[in-house]
Protein backbone atom coordinates (compact mmCIF):
# COMPACT_ATOMS: atom_id res chain seq x y z
CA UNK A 1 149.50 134.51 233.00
CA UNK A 2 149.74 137.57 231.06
CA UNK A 3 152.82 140.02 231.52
CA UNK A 4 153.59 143.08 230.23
CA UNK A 5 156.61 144.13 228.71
CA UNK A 6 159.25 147.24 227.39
CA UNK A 7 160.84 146.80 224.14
CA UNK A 8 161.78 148.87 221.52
CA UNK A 9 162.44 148.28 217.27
CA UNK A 10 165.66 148.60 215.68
CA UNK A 11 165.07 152.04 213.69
CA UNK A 12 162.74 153.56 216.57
CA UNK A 13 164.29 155.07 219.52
CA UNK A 14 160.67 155.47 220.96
CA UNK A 15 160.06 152.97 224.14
CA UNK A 16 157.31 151.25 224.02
CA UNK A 17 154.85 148.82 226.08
CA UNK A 18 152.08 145.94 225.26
CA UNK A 19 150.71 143.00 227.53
CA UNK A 20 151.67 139.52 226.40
CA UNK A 21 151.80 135.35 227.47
CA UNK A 22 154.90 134.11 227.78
CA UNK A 23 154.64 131.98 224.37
CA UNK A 24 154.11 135.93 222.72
CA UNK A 25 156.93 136.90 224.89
CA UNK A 26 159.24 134.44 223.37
CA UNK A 27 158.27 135.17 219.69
CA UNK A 28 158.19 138.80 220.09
CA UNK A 29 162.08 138.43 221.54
CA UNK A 30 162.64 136.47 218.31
CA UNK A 31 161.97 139.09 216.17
CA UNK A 32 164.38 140.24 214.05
CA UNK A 33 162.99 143.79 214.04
CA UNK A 34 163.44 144.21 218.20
CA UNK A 35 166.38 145.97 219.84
CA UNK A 36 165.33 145.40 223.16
CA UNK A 37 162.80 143.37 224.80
CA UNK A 38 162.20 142.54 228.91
CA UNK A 39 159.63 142.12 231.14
CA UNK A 40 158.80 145.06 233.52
CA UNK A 41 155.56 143.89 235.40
CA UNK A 42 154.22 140.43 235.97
CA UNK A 43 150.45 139.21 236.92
CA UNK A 44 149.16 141.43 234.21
CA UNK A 45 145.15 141.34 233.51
CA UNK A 46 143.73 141.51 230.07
CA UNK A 47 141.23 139.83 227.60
CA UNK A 48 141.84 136.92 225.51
CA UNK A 49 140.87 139.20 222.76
CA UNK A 50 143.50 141.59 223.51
CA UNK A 51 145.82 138.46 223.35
CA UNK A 52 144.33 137.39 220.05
CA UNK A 53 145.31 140.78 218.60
CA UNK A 54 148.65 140.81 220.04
CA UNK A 55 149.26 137.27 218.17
CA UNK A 56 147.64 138.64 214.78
CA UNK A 57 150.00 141.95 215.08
CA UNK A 58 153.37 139.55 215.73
CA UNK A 59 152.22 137.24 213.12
CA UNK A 60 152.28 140.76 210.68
CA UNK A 61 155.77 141.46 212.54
CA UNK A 62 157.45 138.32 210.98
CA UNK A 63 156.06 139.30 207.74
CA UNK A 64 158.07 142.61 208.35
CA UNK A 65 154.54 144.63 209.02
CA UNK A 66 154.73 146.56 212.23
CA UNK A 67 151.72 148.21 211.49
CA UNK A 68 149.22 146.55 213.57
CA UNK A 69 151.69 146.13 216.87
CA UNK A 70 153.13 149.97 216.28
CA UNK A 71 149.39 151.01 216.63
CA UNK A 72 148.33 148.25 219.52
CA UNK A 73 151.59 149.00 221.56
CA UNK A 74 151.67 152.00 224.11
CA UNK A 75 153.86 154.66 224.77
CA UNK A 76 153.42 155.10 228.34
CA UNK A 77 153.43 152.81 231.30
């Protein structure tokens, strides 16, 4: 069940947000590049595509490309 969570990167004070599963959860805490990382709202609904993209952009991430999850991520809850 999708979840979504706060983190923020190392050299970015900016807080930001993004629904996850827990397997993303896990890898996106294992990132090197992430400061801080919890969950702040379980039960989360979203698409399997949205999922998809959030795999493709932490895939980038442990290539040391934030691009894609910088630009899928929100600012806001």
């Amino acid at each position: 069940m999708p979840f979504k969570i706060q983190y923020k990167f190392q050299d970015d004070a900016e807080t930001r947000y993004c629904v996850v599963s827990y397997e993303q959860y896990r890898n996106f805490c294992a990132l090197p590049i992430i400061q801080e990382c919890k969950i702040i709202k379980g039960n989360q609904t979203t698409t399997k595509k949205n999922l998809d993209e959030i795999q493709k952009a932490l895939d980038m991430a442990y290539q040391k490309d934030t691009s894609h999850i910088r630009n899928l991520s929100e600012n806001t809850l």
